[in-house]
Protein backbone atom coordinates (compact mmCIF):
# COMPACT_ATOMS: atom_id res chain seq x y z
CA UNK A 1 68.58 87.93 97.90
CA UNK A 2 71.52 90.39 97.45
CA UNK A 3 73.73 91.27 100.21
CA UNK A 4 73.88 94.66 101.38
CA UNK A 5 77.26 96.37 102.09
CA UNK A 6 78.25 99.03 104.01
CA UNK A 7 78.65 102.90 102.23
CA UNK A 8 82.50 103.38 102.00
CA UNK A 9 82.55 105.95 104.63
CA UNK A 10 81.23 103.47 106.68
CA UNK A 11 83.92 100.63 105.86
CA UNK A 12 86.69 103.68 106.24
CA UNK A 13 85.27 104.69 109.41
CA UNK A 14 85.71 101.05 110.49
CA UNK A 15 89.09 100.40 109.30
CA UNK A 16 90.12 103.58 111.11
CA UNK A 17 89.10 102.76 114.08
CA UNK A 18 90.79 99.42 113.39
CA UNK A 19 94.00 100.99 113.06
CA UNK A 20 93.40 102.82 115.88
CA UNK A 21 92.33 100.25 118.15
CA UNK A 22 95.90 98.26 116.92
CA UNK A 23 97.77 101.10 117.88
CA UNK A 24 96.51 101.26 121.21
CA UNK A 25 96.97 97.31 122.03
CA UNK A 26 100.35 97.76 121.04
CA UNK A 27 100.92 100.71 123.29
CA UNK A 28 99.33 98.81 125.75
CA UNK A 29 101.76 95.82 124.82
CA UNK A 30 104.94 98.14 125.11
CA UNK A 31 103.97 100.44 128.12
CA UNK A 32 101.58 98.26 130.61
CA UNK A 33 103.86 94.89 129.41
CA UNK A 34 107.08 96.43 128.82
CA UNK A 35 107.70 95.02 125.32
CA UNK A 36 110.12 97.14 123.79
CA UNK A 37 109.82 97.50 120.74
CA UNK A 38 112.23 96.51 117.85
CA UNK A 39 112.88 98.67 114.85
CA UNK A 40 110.80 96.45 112.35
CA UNK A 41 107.96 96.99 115.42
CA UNK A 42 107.97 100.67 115.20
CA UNK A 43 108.19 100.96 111.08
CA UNK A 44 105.25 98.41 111.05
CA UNK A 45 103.10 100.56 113.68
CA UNK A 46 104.01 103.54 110.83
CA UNK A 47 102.49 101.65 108.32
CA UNK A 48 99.33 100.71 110.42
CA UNK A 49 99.23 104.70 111.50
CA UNK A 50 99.25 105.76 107.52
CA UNK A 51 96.77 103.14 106.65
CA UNK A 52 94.30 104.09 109.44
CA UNK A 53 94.96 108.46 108.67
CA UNK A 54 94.76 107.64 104.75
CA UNK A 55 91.22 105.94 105.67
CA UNK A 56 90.19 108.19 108.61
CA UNK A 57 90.76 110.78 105.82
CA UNK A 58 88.60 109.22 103.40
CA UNK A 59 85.71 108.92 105.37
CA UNK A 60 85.91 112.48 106.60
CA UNK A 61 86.02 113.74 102.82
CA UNK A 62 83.33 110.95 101.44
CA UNK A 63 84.99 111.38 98.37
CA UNK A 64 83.26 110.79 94.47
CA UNK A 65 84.12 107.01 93.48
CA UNK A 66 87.03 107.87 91.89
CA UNK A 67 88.73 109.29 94.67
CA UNK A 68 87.90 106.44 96.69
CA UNK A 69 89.62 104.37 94.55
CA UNK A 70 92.63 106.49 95.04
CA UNK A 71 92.35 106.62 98.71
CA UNK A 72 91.60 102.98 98.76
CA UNK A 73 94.43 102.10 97.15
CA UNK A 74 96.76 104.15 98.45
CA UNK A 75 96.19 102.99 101.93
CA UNK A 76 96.25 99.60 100.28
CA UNK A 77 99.86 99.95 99.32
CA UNK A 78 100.71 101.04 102.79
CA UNK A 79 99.43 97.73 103.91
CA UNK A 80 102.08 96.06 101.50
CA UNK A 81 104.50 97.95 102.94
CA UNK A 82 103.95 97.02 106.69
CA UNK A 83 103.68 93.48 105.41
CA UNK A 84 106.72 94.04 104.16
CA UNK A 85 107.96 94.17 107.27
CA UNK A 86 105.99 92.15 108.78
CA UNK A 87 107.35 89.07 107.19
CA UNK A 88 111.16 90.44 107.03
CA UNK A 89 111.08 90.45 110.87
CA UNK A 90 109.03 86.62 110.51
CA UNK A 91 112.05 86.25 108.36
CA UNK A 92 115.06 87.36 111.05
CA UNK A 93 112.71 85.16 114.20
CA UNK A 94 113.03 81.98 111.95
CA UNK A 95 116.44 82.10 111.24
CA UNK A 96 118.94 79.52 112.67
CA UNK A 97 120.45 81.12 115.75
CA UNK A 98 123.96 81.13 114.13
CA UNK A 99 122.67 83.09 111.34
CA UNK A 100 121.04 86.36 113.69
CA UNK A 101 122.13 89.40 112.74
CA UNK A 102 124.01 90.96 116.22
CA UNK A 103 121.94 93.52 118.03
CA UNK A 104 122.99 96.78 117.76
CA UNK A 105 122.38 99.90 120.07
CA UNK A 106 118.84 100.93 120.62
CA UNK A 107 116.63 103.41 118.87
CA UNK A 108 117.13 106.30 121.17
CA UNK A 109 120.95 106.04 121.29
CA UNK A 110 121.22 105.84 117.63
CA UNK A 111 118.85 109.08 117.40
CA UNK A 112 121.10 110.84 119.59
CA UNK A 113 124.58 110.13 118.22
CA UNK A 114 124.45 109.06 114.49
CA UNK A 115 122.84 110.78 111.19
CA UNK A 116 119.06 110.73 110.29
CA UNK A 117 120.36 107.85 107.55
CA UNK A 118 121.43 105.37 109.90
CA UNK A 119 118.16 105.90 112.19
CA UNK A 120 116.22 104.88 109.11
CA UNK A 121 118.62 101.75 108.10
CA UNK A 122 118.32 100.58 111.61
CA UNK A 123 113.95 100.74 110.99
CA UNK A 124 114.27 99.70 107.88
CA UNK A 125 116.30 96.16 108.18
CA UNK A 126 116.49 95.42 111.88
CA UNK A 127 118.44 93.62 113.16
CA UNK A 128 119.57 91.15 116.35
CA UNK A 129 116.80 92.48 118.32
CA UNK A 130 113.92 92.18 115.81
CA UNK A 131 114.64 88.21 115.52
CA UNK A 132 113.43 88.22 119.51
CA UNK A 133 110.84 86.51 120.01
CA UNK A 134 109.32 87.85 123.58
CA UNK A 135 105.61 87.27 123.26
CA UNK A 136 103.09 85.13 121.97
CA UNK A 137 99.20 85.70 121.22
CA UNK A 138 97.34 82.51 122.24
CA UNK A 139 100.72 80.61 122.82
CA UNK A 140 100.93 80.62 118.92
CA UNK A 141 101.13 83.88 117.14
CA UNK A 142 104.06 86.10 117.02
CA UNK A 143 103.57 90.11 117.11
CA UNK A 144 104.91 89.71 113.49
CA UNK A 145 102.60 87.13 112.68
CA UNK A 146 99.90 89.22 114.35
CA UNK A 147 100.83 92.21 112.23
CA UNK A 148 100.86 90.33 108.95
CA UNK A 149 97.62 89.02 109.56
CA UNK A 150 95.98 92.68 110.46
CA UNK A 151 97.63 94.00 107.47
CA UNK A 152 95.81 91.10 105.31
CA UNK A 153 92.49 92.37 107.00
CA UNK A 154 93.32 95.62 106.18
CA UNK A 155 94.69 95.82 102.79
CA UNK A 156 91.56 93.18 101.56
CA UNK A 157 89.21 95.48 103.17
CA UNK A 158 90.59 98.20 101.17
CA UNK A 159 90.89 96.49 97.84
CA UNK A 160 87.04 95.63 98.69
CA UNK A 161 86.21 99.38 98.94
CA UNK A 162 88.65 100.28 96.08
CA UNK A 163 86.78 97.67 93.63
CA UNK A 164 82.85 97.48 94.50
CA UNK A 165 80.38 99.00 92.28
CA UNK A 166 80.24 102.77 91.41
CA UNK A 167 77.14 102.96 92.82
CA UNK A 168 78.09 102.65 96.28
């Protein structure tokens, strides 16, 4: 008895709606529970938005196998990316308290008052503020943690849809 898959527009449909449905928890986590978020936060969510578009694209065009591939992995790398990330920010939350990089100004200010370059050095390392820990899922998981684990999901579920049979 073989086991029957889901077409690829189906499994890009789904991890689409994924994405979206990650995107609107953590809106719901910043907005409804006033978490702000950190730097690493908001260059993650990028990564989940470009996964979830790349995907959402993919099942819109139903593309030949070949193009699947390309789409497939593609939004796989973005996955890599955010997990990236993902564990750089575990990274800065595990470090001994002496060793914290200091906070610096937030987001918005250093929009406002510094060039484009230092906005993306500020998303791209983090710093004082991304080692924060101010919630956990179930007591356990960080939103890092939480991340990393969706991106898993994500970029396996891709891989899946980049590697199954031609015939699909």
């Amino acid at each position: 008895m073989a086991i029957s898959f889901p077409s690829n527009r189906v499994i890009n449909i789904g991890i689409f709606t994924g994405t979206l449905v990650t995107i609107a928890i953590v809106l719901y986590m910043e907005h409804v529970m006033l978490l702000s978020p950190c730097g690493l936060c908001i260059t993650q969510r990028v990564f989940v938005i470009l996964c979830g578009l790349t995907c959402g694209i993919a099942a819109i065009h139903n593309p030949s196998f070949s193009t699947q591939r390309l789409y497939s992995f593609s939004a796989a790398s973005f996955c890599v990316l955010g997990s990236y990330f993902s564990i750089r920010q575990i990274w800065l939350q595990n470090l001994p308290e002496d060793q914290v990089p200091a906070c610096g100004p937030g987001l918005t200010y250093i929009y406002q008052n510094f060039p484009m370059i230092e906005m993306f050095n500020f998303l791209l390392k983090g710093d004082g503020n991304c080692a924060e820990v101010v919630f956990r899922f179930l007591g356990i998981f960080t939103i890092p943690q939480m991340a990393l684990i969706a991106f898993f999901f994500l970029f396996s579920t891709c891989v899946f849809t980049a590697l199954r049979s031609a015939s699909r």
